[in-house]
Protein backbone atom coordinates (compact mmCIF):
# COMPACT_ATOMS: atom_id res chain seq x y z
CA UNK A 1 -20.93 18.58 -68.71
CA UNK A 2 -24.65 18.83 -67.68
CA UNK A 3 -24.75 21.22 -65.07
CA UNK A 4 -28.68 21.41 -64.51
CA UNK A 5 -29.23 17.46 -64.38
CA UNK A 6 -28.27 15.62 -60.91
CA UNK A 7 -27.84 12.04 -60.31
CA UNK A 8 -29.75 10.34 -57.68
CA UNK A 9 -27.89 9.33 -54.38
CA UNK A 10 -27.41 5.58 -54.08
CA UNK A 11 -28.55 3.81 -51.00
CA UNK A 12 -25.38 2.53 -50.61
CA UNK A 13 -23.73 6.01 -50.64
CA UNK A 14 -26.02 7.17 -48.00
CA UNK A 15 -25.65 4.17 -45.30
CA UNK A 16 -21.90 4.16 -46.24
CA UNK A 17 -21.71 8.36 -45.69
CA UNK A 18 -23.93 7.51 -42.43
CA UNK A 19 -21.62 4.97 -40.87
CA UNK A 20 -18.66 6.99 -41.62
CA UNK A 21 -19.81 10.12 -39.88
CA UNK A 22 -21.22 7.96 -36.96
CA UNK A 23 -17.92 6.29 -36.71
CA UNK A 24 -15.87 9.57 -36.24
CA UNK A 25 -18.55 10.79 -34.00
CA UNK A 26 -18.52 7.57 -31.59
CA UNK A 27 -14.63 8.13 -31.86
CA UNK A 28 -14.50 11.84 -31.03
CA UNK A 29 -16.90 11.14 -28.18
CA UNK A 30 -14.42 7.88 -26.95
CA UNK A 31 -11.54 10.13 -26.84
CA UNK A 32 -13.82 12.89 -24.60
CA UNK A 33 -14.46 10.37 -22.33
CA UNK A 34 -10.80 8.75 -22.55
CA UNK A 35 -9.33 12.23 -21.53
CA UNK A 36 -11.83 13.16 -18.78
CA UNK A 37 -11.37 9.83 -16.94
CA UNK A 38 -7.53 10.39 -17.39
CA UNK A 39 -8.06 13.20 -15.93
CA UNK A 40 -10.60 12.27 -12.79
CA UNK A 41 -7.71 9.66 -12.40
CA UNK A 42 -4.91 12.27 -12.10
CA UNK A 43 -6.70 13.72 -9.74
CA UNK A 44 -7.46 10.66 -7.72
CA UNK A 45 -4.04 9.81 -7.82
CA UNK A 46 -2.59 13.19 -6.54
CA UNK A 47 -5.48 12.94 -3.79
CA UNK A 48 -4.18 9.15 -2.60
CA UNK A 49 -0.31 10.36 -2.97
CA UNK A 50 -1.38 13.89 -0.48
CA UNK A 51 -2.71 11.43 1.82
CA UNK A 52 0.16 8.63 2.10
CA UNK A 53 2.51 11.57 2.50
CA UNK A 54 0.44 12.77 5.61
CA UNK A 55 0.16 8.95 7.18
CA UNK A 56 4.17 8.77 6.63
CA UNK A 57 4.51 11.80 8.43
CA UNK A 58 2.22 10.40 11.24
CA UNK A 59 4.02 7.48 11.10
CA UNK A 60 7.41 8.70 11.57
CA UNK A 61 5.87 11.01 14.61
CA UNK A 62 4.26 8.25 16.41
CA UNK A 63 7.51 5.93 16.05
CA UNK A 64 9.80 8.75 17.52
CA UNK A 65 7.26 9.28 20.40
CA UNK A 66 7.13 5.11 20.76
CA UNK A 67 10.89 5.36 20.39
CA UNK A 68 11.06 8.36 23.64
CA UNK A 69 8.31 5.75 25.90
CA UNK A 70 10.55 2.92 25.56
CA UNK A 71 13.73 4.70 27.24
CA UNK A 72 14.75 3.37 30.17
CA UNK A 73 14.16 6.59 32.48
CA UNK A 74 10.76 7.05 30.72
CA UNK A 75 9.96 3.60 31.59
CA UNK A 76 10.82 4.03 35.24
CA UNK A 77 8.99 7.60 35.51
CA UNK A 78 5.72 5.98 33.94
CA UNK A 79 6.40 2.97 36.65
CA UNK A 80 7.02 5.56 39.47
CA UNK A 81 3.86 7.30 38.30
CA UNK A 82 1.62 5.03 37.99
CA UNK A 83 2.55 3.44 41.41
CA UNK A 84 2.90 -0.18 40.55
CA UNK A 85 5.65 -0.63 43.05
CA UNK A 86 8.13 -2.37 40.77
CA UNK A 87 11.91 -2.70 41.95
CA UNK A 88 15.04 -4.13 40.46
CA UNK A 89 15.28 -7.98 40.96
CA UNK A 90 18.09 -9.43 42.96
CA UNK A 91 20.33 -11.50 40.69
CA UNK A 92 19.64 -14.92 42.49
CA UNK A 93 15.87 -14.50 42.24
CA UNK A 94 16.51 -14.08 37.92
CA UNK A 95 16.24 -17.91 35.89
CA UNK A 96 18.42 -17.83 33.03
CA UNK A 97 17.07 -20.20 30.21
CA UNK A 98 19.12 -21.70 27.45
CA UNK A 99 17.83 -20.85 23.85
CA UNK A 100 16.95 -24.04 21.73
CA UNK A 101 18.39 -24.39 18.69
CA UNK A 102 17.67 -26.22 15.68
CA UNK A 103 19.50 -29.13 14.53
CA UNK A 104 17.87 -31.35 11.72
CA UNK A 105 17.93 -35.19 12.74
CA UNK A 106 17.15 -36.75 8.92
CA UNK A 107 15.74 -34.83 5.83
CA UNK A 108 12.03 -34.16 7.26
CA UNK A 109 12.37 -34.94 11.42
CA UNK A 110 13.23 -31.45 12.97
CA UNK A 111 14.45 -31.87 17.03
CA UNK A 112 14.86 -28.83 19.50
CA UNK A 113 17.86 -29.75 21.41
CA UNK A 114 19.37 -27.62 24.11
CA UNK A 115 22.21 -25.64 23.59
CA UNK A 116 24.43 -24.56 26.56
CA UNK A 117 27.26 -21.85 26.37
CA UNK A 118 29.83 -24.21 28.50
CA UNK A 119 29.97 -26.95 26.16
């Protein structure tokens, strides 16, 4: 064994050591970035999910409130309030209209026809 003499490096041992240690370096640095934007994401997320709970919850208040305004007492109290001076109509000044229905004449010609309860 010669323990005073050393061998030159070889080029090719250097670039090869160089690229390695690069590699794992560009790697570690991926998997930094990987975790942080995981985690900016996580938090985004929670954020977005905070916020459609709230609108749900504003949702479900403003369709119970649109629910109590369509009552039929709230209706007349809003009418009565508001002085528009609407009244119950007599039943021979109410038209009654039939409904058409839908009846197919041949595979593409589509005909509105009448329908009347008596028939």
């Amino acid at each position: 064994m010669r323990r005073g003499k050393r061998t030159p490096l070889k080029p090719a041992t250097v670039v090869s050591s160089i690229m390695v240690c690069g590699a794992l370096c560009l790697a570690g640095i991926g998997y930094i970035w990987a975790k942080a934007q995981v985690w900016a994401l996580s938090k985004q997320i929670k954020t977005l999910e905070l916020r459609r709970d709230e609108l749900k919850r504003n949702n479900e208040r403003l369709e119970q409130r649109y629910a109590s305004m369509c009552t039929p007492a709230q209706l007349d109290a809003e009418v009565k309030r508001l002085k528009l001076g609407l009244i119950v109509p007599h039943p021979d000044q109410m038209v009654r209209l039939e409904e058409p229905v839908l009846t197919p004449r041949g595979p593409q010609e589509k005909v509105f026809v009448a329908h009347s309860g008596n028939q």
